[in-house]
N, C-alpha and C. Protein backbone atom coordinates (compact mmCIF):
# COMPACT_ATOMS: atom_id res chain seq x y z
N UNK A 1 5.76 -11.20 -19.62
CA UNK A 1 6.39 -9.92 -19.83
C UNK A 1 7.66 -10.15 -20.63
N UNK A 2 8.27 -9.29 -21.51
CA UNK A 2 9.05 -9.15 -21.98
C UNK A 2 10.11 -8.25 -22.77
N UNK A 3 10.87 -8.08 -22.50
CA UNK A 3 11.51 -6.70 -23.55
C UNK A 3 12.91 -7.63 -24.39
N UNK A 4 13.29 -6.48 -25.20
CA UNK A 4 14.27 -6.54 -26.22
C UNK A 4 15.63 -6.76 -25.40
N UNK A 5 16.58 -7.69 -26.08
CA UNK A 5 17.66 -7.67 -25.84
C UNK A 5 18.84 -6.92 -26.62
N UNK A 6 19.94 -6.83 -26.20
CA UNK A 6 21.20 -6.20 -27.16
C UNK A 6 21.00 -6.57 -28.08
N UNK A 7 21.44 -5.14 -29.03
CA UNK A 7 20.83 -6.25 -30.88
C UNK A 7 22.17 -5.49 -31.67
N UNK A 8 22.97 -4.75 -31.17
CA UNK A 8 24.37 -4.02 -32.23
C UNK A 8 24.77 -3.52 -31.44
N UNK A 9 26.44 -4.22 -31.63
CA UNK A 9 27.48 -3.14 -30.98
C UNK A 9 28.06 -2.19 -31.53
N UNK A 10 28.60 -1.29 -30.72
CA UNK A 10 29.71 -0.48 -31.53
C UNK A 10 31.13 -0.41 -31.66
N UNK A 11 31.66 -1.43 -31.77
CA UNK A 11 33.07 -1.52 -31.86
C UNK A 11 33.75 -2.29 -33.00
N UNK A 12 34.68 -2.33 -33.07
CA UNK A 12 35.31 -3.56 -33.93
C UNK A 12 35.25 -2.88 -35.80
N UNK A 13 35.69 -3.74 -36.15
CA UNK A 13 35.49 -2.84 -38.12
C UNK A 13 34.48 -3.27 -38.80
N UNK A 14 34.14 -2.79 -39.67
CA UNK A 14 32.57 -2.80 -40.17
C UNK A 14 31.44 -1.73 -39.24
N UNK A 15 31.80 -0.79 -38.15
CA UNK A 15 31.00 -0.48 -37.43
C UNK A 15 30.20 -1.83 -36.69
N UNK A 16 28.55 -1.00 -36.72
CA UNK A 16 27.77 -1.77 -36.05
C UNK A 16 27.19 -3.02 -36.45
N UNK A 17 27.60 -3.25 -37.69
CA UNK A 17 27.35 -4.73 -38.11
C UNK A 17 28.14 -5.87 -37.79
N UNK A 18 29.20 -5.24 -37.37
CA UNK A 18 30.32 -6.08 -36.83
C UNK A 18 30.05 -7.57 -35.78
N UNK A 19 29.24 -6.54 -34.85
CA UNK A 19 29.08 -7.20 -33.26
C UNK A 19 27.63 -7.39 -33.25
N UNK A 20 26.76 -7.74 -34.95
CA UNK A 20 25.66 -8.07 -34.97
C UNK A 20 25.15 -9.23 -33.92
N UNK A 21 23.94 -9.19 -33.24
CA UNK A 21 23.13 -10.31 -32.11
C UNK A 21 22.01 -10.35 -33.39
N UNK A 22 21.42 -11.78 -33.40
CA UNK A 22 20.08 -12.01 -33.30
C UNK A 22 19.11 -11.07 -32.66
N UNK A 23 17.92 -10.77 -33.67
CA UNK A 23 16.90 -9.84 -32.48
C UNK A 23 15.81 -10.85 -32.38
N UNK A 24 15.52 -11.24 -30.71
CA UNK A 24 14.71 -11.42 -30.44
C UNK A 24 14.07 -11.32 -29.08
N UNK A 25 13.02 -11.86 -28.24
CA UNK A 25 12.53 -11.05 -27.01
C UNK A 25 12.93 -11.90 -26.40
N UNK A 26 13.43 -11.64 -25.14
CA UNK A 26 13.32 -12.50 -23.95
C UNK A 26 12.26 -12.39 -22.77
N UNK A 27 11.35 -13.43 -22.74
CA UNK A 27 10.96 -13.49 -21.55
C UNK A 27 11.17 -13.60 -20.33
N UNK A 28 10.07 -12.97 -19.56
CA UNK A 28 10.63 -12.10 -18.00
C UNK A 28 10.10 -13.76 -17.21
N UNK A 29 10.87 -14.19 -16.48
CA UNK A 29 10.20 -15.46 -15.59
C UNK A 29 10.24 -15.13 -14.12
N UNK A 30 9.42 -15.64 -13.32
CA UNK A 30 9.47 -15.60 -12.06
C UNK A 30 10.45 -16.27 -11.73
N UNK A 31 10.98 -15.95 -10.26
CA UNK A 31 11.92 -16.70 -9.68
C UNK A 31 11.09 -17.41 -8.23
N UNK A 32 10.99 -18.67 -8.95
CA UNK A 32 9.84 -19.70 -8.10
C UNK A 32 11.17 -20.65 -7.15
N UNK A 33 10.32 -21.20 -5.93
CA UNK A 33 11.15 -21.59 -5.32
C UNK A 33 10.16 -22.65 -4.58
N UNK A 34 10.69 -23.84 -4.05
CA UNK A 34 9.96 -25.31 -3.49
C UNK A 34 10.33 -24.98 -2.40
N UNK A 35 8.78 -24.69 -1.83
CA UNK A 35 8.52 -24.79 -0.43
C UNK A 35 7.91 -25.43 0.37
N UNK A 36 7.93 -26.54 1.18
CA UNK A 36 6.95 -27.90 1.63
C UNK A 36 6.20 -28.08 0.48
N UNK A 37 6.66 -28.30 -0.93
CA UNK A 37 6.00 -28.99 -1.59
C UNK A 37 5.38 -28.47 -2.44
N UNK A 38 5.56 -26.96 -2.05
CA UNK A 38 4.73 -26.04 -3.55
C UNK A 38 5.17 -25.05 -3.57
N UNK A 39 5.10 -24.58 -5.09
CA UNK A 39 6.06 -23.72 -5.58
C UNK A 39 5.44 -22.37 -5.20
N UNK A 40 6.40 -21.23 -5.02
CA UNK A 40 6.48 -20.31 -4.57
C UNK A 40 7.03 -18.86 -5.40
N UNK A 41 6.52 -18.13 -5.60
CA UNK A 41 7.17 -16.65 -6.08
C UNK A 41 8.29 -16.59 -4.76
N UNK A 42 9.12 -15.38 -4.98
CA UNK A 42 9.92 -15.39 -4.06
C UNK A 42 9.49 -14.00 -3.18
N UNK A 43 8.46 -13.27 -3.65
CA UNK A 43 7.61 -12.17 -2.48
C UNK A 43 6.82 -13.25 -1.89
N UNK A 44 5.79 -14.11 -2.60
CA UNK A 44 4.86 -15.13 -1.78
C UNK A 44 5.89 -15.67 -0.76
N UNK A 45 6.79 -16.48 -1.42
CA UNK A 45 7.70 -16.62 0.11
C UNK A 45 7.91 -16.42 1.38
N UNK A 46 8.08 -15.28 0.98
CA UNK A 46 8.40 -14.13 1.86
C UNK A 46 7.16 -14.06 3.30
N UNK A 47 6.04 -13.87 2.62
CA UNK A 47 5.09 -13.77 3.23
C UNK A 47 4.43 -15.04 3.97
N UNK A 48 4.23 -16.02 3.14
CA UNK A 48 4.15 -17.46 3.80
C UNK A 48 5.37 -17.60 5.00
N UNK A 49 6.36 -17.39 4.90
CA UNK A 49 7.13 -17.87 6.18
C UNK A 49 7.11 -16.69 6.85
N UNK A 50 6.24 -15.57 6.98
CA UNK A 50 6.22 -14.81 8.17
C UNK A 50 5.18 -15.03 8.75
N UNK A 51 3.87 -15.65 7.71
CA UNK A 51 2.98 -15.95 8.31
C UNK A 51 3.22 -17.49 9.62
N UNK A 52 4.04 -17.97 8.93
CA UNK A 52 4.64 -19.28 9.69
C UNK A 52 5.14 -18.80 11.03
N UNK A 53 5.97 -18.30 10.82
CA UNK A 53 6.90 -17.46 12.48
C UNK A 53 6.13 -17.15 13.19
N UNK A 54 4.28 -16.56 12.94
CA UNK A 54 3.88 -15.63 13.49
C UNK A 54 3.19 -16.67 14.30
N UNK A 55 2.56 -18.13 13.72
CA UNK A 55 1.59 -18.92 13.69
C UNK A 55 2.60 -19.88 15.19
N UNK A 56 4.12 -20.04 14.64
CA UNK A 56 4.50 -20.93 15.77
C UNK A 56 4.94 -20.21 16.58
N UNK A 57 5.28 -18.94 16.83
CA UNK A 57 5.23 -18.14 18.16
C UNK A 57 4.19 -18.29 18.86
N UNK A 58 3.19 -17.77 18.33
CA UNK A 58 1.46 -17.84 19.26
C UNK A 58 1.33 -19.19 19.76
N UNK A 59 1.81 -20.49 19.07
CA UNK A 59 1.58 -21.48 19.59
C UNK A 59 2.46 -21.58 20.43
N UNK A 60 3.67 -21.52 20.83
CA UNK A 60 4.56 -22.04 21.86
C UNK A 60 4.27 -20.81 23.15
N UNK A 61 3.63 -19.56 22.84
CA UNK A 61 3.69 -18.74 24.22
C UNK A 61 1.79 -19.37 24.40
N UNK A 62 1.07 -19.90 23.52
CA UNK A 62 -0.11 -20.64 24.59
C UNK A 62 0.57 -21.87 25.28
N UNK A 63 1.05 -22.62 24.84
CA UNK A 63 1.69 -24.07 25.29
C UNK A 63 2.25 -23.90 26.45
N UNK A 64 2.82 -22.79 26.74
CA UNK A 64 4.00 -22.61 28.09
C UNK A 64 3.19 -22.21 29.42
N UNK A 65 3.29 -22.96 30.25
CA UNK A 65 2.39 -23.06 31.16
C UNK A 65 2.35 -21.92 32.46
N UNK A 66 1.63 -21.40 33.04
CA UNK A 66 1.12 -20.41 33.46
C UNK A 66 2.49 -20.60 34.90
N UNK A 67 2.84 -19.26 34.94
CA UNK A 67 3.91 -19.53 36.44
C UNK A 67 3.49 -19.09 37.15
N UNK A 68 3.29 -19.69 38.38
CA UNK A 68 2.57 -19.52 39.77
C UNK A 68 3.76 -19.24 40.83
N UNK A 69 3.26 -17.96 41.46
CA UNK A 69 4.54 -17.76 42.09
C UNK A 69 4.59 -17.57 43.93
């Protein structure tokens, strides 16, 4: 993905040629992130470590042993 960046300002003398930019596109990048070892979007993230929370809760309330009273 990509769109246009600033390409003329309006200030300074000469007008808008003044505060001339280069035109060209910038590309849109993900914002990836290292997670045990593999890279990650930062919504995937998101979702992988809730799936995690969800996975070691269930395991520690089977593990905990039945109270007899």
């Amino acid at each position: 993905m990509s769109f246009s960046r600033h390409k003329k300002g309006s200030s300074g003398a000469g007008g808008t040629w003044a505060l001339r930019a280069p035109i060209h596109k910038r590309t849109q990048k993900a914002n990836l992130h290292v997670f045990k070892g593999e890279k990650y979007c930062t919504k995937c993230l998101r979702t992988v470590k809730k799936s995690l929370q969800s996975q070691t809760k269930s395991e520690t309330i089977s593990q905990t042993p039945p109270v007899s009273v």
